[in-house]
C-alpha atoms as a PDB file:
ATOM      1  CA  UNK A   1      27.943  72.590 132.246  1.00  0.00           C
ATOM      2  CA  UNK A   2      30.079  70.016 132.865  1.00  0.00           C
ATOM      3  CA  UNK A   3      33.505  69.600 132.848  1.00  0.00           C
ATOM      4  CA  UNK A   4      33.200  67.492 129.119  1.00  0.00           C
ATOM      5  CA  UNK A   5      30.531  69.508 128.178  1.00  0.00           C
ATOM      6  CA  UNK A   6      33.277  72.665 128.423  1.00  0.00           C
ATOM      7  CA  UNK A   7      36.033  70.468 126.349  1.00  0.00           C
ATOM      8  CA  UNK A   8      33.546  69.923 123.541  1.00  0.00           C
ATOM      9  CA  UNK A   9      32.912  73.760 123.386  1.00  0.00           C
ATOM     10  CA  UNK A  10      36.601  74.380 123.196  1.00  0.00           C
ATOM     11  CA  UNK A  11      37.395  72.470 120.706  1.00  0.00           C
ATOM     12  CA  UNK A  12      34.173  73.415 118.901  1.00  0.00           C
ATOM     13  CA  UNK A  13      35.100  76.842 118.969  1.00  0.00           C
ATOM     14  CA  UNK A  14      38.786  75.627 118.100  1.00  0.00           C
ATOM     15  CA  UNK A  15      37.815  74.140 115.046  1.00  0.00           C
ATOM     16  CA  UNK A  16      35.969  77.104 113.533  1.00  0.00           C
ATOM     17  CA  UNK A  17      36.329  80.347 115.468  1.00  0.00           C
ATOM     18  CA  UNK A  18      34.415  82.604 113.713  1.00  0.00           C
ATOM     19  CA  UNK A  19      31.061  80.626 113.611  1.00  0.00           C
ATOM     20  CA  UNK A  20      28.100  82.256 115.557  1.00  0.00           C
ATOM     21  CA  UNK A  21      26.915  80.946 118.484  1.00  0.00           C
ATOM     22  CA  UNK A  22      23.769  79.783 116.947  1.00  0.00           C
ATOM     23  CA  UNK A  23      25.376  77.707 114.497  1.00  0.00           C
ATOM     24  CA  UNK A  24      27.896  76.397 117.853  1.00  0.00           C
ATOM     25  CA  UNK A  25      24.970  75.498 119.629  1.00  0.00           C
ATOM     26  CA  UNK A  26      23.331  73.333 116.798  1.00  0.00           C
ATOM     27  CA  UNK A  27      27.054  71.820 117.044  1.00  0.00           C
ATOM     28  CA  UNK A  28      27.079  70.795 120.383  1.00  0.00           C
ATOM     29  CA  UNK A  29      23.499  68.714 120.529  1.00  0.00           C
ATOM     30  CA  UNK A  30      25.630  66.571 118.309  1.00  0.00           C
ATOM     31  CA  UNK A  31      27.411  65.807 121.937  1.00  0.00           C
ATOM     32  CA  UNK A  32      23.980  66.083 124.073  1.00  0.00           C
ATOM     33  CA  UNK A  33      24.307  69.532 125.105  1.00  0.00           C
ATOM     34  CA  UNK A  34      21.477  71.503 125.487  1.00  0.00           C
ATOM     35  CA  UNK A  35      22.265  74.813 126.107  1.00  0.00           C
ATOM     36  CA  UNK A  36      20.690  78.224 124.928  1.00  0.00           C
ATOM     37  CA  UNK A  37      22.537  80.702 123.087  1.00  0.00           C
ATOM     38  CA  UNK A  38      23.018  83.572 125.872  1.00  0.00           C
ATOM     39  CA  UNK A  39      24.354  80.954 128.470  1.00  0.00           C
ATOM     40  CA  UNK A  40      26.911  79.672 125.536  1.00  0.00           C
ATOM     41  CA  UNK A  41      28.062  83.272 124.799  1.00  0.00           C
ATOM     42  CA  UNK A  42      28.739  84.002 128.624  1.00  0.00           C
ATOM     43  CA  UNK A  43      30.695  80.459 128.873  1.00  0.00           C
ATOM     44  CA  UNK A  44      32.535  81.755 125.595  1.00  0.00           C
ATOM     45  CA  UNK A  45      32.969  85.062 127.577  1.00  0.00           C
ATOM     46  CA  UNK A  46      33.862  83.345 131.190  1.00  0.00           C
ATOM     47  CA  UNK A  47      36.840  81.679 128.645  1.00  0.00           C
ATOM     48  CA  UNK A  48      37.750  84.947 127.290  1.00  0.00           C
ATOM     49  CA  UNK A  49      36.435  84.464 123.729  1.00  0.00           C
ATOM     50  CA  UNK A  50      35.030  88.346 122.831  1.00  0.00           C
ATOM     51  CA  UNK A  51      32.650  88.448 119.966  1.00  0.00           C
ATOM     52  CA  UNK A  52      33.619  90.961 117.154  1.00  0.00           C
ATOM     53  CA  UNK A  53      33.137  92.511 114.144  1.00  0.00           C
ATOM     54  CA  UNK A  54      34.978  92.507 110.781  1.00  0.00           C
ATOM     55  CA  UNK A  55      35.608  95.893 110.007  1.00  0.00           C
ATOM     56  CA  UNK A  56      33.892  97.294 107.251  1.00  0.00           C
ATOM     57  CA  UNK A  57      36.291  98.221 104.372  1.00  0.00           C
ATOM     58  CA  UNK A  58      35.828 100.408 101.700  1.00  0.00           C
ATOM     59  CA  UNK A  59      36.151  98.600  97.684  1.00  0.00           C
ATOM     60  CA  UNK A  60      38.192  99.731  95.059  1.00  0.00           C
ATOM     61  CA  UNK A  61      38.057 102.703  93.844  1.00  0.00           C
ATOM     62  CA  UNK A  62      38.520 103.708  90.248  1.00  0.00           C
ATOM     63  CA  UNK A  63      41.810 105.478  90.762  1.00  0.00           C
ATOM     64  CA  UNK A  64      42.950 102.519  93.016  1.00  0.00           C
ATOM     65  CA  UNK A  65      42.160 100.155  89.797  1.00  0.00           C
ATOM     66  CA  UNK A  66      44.399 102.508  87.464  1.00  0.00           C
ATOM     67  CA  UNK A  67      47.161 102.865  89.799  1.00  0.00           C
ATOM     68  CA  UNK A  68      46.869  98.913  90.330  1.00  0.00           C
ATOM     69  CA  UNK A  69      47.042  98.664  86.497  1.00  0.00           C
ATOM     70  CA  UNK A  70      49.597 100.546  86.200  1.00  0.00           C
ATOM     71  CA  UNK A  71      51.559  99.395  88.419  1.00  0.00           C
ATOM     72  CA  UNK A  72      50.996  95.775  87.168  1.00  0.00           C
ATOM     73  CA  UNK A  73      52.189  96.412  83.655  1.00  0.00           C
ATOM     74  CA  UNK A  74      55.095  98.457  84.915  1.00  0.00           C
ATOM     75  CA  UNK A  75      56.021  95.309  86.776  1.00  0.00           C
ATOM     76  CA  UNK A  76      55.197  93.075  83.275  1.00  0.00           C
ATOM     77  CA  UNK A  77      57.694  95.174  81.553  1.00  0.00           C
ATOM     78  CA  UNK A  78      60.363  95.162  84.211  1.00  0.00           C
ATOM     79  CA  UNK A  79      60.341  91.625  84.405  1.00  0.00           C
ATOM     80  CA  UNK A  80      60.507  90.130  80.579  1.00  0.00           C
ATOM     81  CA  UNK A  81      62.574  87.494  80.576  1.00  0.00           C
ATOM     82  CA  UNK A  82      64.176  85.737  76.839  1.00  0.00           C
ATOM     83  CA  UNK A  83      65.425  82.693  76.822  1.00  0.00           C
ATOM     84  CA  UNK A  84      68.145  82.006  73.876  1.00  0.00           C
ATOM     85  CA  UNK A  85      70.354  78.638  74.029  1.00  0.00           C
ATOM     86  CA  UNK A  86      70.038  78.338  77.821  1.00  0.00           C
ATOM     87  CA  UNK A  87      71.308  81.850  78.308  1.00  0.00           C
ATOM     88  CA  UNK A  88      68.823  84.352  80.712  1.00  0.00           C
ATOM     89  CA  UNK A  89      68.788  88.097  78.994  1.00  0.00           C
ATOM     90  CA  UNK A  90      66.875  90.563  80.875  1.00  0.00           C
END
């Protein structure tokens, strides 16, 4: 690749860095460059751009969404603010 070529990559990748490098590569024929997908993810690897995965996290329980609730109301009730003739009574 050449040395534009490589500036168009970085700030391809700049611009979005989570997109795949299938989705990069359709990206840069915009700029005329043909390149397959292994010999983009070793440039992005020669730059030290690592490809990783999200990490899988778990949803909400049902406890978590009482204790969530919970919490949330206790909060409501803290916080109740009345308003009488431009005086603040909590």
């Amino acid at each position: 690749m050449t040395p534009r070529q490589l500036r168009h990559l970085e700030i391809a990748i700049r611009r979005s860095p989570t997109k795949s490098s299938h989705k990069l590569k359709m990206e840069l024929k915009k700029f005329d460059v043909d390149i397959g997908e292994s010999t983009l993810r070793r440039y992005l690897k020669k730059m030290g751009l690592i490809s990783r995965f999200a990490a899988q996290k778990p949803l909400l329980t049902s406890r978590h969404r009482a204790l969530r609730l919970a919490f949330a109301n206790k909060v409501c009730e803290q916080n109740t603010v009345v308003l009488v003739s431009s005086f603040v009574y909590r």
